[in-house]
Each structure stands twice: as C-alpha cells, then as structure tokens.
N, C-alpha and C. Protein backbone atom coordinates (compact mmCIF):
# COMPACT_ATOMS: atom_id res chain seq x y z
N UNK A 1 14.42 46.85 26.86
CA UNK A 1 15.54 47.47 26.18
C UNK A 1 16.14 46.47 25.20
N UNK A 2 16.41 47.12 24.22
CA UNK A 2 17.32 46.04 22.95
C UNK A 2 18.75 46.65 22.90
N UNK A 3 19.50 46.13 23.27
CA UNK A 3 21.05 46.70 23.09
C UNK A 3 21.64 46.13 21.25
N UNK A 4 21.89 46.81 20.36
CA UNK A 4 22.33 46.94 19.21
C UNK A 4 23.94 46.35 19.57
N UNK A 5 24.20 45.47 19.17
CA UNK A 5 26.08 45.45 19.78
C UNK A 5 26.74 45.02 18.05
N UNK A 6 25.58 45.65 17.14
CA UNK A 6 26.02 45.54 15.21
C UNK A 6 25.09 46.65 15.15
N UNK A 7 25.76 47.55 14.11
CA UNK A 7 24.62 48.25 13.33
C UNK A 7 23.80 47.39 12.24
N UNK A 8 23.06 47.86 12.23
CA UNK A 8 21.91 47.80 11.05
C UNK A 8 22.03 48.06 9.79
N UNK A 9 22.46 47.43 8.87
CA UNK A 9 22.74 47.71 7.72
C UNK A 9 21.79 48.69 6.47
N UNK A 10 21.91 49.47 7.01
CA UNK A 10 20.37 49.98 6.21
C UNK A 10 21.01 51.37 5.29
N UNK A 11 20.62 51.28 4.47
CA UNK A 11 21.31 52.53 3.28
C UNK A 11 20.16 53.57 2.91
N UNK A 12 20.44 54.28 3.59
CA UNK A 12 19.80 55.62 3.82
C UNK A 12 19.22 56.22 2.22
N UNK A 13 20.18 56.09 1.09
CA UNK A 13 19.78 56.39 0.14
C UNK A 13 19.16 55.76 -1.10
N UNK A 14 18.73 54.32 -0.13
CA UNK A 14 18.29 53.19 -0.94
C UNK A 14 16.28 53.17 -1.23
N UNK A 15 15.87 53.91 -2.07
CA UNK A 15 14.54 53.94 -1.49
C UNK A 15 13.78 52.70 -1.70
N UNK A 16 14.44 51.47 -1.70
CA UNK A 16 13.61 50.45 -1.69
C UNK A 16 14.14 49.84 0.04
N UNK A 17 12.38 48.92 0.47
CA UNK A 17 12.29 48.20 1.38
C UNK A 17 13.49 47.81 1.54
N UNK A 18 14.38 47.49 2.66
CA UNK A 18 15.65 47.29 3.20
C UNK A 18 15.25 46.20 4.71
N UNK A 19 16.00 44.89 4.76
CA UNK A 19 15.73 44.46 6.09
C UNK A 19 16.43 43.30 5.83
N UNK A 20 16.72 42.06 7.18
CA UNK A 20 17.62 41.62 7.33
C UNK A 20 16.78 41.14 8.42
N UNK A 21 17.44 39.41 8.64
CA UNK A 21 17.46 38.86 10.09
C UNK A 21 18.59 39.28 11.47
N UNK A 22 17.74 39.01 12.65
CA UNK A 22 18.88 39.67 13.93
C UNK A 22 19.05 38.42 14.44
N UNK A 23 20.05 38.06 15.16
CA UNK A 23 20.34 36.77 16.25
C UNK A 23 21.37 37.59 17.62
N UNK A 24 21.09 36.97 18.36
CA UNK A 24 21.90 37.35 19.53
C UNK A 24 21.71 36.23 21.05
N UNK A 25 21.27 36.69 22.14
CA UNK A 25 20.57 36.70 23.07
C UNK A 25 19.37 37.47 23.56
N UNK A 26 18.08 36.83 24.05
CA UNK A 26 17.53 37.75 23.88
C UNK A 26 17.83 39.47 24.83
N UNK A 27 17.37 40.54 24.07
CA UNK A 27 17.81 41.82 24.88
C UNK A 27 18.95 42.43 24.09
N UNK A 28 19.78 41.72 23.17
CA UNK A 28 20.54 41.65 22.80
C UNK A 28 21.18 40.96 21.32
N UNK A 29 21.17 42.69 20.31
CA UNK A 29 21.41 41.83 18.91
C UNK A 29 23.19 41.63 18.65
N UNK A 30 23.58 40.21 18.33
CA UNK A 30 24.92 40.79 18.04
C UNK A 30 25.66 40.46 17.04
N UNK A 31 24.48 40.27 15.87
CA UNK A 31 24.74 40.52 14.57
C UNK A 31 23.48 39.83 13.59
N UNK A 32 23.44 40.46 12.36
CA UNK A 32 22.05 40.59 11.83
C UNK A 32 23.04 40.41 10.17
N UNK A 33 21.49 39.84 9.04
CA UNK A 33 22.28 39.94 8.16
C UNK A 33 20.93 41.30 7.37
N UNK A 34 21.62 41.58 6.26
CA UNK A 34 20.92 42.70 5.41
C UNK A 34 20.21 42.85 4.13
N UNK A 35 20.21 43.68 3.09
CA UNK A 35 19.10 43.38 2.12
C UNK A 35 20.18 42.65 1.21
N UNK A 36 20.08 41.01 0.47
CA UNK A 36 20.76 40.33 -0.08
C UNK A 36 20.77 40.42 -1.69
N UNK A 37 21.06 40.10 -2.49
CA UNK A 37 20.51 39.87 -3.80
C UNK A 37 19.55 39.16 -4.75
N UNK A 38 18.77 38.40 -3.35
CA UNK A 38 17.98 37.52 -3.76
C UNK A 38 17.12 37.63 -3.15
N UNK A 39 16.56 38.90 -2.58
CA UNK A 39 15.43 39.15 -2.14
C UNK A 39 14.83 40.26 -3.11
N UNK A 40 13.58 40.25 -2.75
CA UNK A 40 12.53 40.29 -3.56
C UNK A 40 11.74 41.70 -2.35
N UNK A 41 12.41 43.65 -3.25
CA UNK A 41 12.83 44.08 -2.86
C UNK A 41 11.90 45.70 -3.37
N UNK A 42 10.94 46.02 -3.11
CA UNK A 42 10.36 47.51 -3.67
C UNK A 42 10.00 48.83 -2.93
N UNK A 43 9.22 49.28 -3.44
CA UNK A 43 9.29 50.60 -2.37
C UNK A 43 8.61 50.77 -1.23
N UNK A 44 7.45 49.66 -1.38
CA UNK A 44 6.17 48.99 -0.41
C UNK A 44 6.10 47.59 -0.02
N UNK A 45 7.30 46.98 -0.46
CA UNK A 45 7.26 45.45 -0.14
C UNK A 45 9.00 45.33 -0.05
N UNK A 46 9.02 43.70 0.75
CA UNK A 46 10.45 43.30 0.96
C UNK A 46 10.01 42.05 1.72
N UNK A 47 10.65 41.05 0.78
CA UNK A 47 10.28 39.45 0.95
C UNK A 47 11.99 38.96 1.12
N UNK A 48 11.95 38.45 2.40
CA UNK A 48 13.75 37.73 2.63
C UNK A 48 13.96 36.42 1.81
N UNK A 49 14.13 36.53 0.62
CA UNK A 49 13.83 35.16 0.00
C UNK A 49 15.27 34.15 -0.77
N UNK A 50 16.65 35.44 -0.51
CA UNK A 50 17.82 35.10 -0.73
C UNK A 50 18.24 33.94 0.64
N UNK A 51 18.92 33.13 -0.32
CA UNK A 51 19.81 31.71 0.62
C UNK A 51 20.45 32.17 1.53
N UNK A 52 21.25 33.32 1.47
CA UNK A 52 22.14 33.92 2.63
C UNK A 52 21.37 34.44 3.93
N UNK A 53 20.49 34.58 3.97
CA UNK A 53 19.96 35.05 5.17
C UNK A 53 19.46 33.44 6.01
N UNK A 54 19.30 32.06 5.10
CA UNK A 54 19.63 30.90 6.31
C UNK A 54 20.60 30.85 6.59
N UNK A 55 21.46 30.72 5.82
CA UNK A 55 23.13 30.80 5.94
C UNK A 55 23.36 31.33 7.05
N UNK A 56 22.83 32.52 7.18
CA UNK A 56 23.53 33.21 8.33
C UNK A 56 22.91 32.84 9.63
N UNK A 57 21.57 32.21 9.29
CA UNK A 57 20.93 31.72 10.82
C UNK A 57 21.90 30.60 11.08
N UNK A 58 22.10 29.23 10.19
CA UNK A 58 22.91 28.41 10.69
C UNK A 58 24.13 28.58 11.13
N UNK A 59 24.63 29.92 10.69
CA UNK A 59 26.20 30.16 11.07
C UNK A 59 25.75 30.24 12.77
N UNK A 60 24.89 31.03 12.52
CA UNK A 60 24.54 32.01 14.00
C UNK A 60 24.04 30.79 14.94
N UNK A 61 23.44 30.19 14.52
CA UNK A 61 23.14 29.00 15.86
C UNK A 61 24.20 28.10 16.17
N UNK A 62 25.32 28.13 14.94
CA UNK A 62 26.54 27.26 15.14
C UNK A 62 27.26 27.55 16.08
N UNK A 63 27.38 29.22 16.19
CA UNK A 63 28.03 29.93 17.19
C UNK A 63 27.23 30.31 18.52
N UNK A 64 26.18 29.70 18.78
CA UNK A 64 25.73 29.91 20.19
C UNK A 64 24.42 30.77 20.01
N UNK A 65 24.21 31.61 19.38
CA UNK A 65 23.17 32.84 19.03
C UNK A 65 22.02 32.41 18.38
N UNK A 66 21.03 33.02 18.93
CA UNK A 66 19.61 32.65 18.16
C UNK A 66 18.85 33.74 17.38
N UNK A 67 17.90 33.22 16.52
CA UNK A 67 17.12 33.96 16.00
C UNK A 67 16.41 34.76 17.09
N UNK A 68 16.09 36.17 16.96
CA UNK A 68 15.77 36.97 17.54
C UNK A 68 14.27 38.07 17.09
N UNK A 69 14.30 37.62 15.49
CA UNK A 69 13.02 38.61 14.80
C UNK A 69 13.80 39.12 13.86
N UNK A 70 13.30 40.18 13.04
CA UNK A 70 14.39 40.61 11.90
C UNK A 70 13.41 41.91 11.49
N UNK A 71 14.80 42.78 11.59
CA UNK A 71 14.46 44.22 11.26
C UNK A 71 14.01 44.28 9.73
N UNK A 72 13.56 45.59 9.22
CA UNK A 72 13.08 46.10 7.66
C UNK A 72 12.79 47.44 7.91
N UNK A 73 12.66 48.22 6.81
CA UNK A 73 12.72 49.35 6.49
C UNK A 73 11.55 49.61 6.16
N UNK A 74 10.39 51.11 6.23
CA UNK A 74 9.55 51.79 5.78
C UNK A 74 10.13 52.81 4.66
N UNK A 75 9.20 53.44 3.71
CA UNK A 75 9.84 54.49 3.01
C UNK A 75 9.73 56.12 3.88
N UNK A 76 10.48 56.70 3.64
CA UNK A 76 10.49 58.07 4.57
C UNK A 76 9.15 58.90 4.14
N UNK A 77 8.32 59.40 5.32
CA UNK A 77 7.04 59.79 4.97
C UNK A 77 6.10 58.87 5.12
N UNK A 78 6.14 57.58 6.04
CA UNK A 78 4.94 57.03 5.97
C UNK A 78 5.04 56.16 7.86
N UNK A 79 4.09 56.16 7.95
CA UNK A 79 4.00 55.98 9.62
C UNK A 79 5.37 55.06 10.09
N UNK A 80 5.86 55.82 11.18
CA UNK A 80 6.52 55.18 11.71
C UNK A 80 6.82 53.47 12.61
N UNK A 81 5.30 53.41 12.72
CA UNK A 81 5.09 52.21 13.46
C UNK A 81 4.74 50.57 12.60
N UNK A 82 4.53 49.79 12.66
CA UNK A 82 4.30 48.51 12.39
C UNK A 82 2.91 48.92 11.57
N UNK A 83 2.73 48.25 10.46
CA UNK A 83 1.86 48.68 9.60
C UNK A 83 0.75 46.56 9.62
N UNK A 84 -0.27 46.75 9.41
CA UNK A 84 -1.28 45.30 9.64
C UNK A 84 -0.31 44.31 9.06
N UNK A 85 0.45 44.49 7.63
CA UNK A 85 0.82 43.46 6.85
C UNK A 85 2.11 43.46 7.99
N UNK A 86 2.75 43.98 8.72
CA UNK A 86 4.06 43.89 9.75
C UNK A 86 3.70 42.91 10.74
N UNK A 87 2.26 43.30 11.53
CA UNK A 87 1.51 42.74 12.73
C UNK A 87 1.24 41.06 12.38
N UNK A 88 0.84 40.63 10.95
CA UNK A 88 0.54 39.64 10.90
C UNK A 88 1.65 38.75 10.48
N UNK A 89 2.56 39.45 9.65
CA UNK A 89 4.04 38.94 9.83
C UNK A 89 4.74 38.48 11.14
N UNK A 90 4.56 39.49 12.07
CA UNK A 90 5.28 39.14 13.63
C UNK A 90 4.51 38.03 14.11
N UNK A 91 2.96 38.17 13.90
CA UNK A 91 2.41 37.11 14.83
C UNK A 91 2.17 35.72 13.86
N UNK A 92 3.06 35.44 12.58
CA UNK A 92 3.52 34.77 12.07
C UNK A 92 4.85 34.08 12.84
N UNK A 93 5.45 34.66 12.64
CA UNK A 93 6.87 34.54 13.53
C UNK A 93 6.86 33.76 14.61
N UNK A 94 5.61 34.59 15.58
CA UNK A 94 5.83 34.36 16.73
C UNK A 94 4.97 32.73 17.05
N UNK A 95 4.18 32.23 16.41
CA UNK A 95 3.53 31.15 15.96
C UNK A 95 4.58 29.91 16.10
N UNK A 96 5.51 30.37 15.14
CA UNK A 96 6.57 29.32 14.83
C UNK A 96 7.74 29.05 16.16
N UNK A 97 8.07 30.42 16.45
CA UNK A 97 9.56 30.31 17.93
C UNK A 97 8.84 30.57 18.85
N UNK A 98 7.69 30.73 19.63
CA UNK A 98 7.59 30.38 20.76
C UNK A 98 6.92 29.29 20.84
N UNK A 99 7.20 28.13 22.06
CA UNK A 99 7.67 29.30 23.55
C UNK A 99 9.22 29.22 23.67
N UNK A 100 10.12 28.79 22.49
CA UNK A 100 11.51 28.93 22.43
C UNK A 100 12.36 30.41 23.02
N UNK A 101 11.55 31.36 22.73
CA UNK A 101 12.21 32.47 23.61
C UNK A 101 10.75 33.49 23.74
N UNK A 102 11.68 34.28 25.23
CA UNK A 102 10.80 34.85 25.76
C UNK A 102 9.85 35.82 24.89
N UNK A 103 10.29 36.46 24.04
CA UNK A 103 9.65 37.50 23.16
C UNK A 103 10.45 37.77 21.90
N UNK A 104 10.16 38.53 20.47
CA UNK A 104 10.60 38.47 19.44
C UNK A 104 11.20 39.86 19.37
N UNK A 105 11.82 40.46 18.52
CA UNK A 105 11.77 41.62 18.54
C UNK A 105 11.38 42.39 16.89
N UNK A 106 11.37 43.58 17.01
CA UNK A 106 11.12 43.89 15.63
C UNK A 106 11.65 45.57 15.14
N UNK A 107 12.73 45.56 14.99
CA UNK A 107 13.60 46.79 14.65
C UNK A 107 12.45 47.38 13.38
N UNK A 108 12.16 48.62 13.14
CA UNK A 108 11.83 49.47 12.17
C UNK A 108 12.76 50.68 11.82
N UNK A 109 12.91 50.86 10.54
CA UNK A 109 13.53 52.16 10.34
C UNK A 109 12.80 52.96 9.48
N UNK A 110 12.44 53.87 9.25
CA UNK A 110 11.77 54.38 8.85
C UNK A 110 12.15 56.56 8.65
N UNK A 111 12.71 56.25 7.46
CA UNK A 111 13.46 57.82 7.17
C UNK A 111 14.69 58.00 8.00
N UNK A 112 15.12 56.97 8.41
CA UNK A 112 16.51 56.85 8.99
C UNK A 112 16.22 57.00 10.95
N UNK A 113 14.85 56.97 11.10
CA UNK A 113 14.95 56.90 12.33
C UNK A 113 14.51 54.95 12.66
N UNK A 114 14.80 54.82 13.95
CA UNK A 114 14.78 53.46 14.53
C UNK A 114 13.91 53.24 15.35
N UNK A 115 12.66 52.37 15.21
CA UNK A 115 12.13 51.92 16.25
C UNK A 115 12.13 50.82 16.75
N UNK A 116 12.10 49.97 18.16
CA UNK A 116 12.21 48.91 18.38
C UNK A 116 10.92 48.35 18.54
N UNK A 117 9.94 47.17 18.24
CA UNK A 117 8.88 46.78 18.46
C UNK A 117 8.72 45.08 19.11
N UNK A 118 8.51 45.11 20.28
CA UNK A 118 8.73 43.49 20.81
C UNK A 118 7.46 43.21 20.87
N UNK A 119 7.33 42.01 20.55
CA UNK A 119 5.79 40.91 20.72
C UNK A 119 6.15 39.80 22.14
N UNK A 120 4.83 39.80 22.82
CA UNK A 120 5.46 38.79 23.66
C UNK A 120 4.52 37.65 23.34
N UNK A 121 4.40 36.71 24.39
CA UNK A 121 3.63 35.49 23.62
C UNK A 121 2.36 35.77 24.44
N UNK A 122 1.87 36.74 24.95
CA UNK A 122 0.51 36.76 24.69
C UNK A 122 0.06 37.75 23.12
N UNK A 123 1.06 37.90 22.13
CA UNK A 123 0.92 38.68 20.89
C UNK A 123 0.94 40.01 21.42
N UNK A 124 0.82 40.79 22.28
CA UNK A 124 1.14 42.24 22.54
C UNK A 124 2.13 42.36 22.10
N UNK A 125 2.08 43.65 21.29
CA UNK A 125 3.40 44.46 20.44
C UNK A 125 3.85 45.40 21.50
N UNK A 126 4.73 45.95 21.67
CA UNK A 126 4.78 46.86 22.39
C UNK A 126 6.18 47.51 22.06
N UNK A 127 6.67 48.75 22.12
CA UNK A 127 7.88 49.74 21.56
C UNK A 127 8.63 49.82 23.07
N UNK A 128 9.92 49.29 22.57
CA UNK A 128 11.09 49.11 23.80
C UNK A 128 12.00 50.16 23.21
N UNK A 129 12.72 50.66 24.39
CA UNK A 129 14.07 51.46 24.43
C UNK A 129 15.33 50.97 23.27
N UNK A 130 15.94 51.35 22.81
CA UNK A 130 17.33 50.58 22.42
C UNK A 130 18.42 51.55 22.34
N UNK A 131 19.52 50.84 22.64
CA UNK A 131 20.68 52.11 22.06
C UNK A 131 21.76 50.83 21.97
N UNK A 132 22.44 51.67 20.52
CA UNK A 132 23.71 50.88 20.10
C UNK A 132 25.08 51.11 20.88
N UNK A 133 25.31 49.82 21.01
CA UNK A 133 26.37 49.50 21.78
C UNK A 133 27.59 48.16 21.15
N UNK A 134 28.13 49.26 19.97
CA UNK A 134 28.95 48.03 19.53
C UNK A 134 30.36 47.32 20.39
C-alpha cells in the first residue's frame, strides 16, 4: 500500500508528460514536487531536468524524508501501465538507492486515473494499493 498524505500535482488539462519527485517514508508519500519550468516536457516524453526538483530533495532530506521514486504522467488513451522506456528508468533508479530503502515506488497517471507501481530489489515491478490520505 502507498498512502498519498499530498496530492499529485498533475493538470488534467495539460496534454503534455507531467511528473515530479516523491519523498516521504517508505509506504508513505508526504510531499512530492511537480512539472517545473525547466523540464524538458512533450506529449511522449518528460525529462526532470529543472534545479527545483534537487532543491526539493535537499529540502526533503533536511527535514527527515527520503527520496522515494517519482511519479509522471501518460497521455489519455495509451496503456495504463509502465511502458519499457519506464521499466528501464525504474531499474535505473533502483541501481543507484538500493539497498538504501526497501523498494522504490512509481505513481502513474494516466487519463486522470492513478496507478501505483513498486520495484523491489530483486527488480520485480509489481502494482500496490494506494489511497490519499492528506
């Protein structure tokens, strides 16, 4: 289960790629940042490449909270799940922070619905429960 305790900044009427880093505990996001001005941003791609999204990791580890994985957006009409270029991204990720925490997570939205996708460190993806709880 991923408990949401921030929404997701995601603009429903934005049809470009949308996403953001999460920090919390793991199980638990409790605050994430969103699509910045300096990311690098289309209808099939979304690269986190604006300063504010370290910014916000260092705030976030200042205050106790860790990197957790970081949500992004699909365009509405196209599979809901983790797409190869997603899979090799996560097991990018997961390369770098483990064995720092138990598993990563990986929020999808996709036409305004939400999926949660966790990797653990044997690389299995697997789709967890979540519900927001601010």
């Amino acid at each position: 289960m991923l408990v949401l305790h921030c929404e997701l900044p995601y603009d429903l009427d934005d049809p470009r790629e949308q996403g953001g880093l999460i920090f919390g505990t793991p199980g638990h996001v409790m605050s994430c940042t969103g699509p910045l001005p300096g990311d690098d941003r289309g209808t099939h791609h979304l690269t986190l490449c604006d300063p504010g999204h370290q910014l916000a990791a260092d705030l976030a580890a200042a205050s106790g909270l860790r990197y957790l994985g970081y949500w992004h957006s699909h365009p509405a009409g196209t599979p809901q799940g983790p797409s190869e270029v997603d899979i090799a991204d996560f097991r990018e990720a997961a390369d770098l922070l483990f064995p720092s925490l138990p598993f990563l997570d990986f929020p999808i939205i996709t036409g305004g619905v939400l999926r949660v996708f966790r990797m653990n460190h044997q690389l299995e993806l697997e789709e967890v429960p979540h519900e927001l709880r601010p």
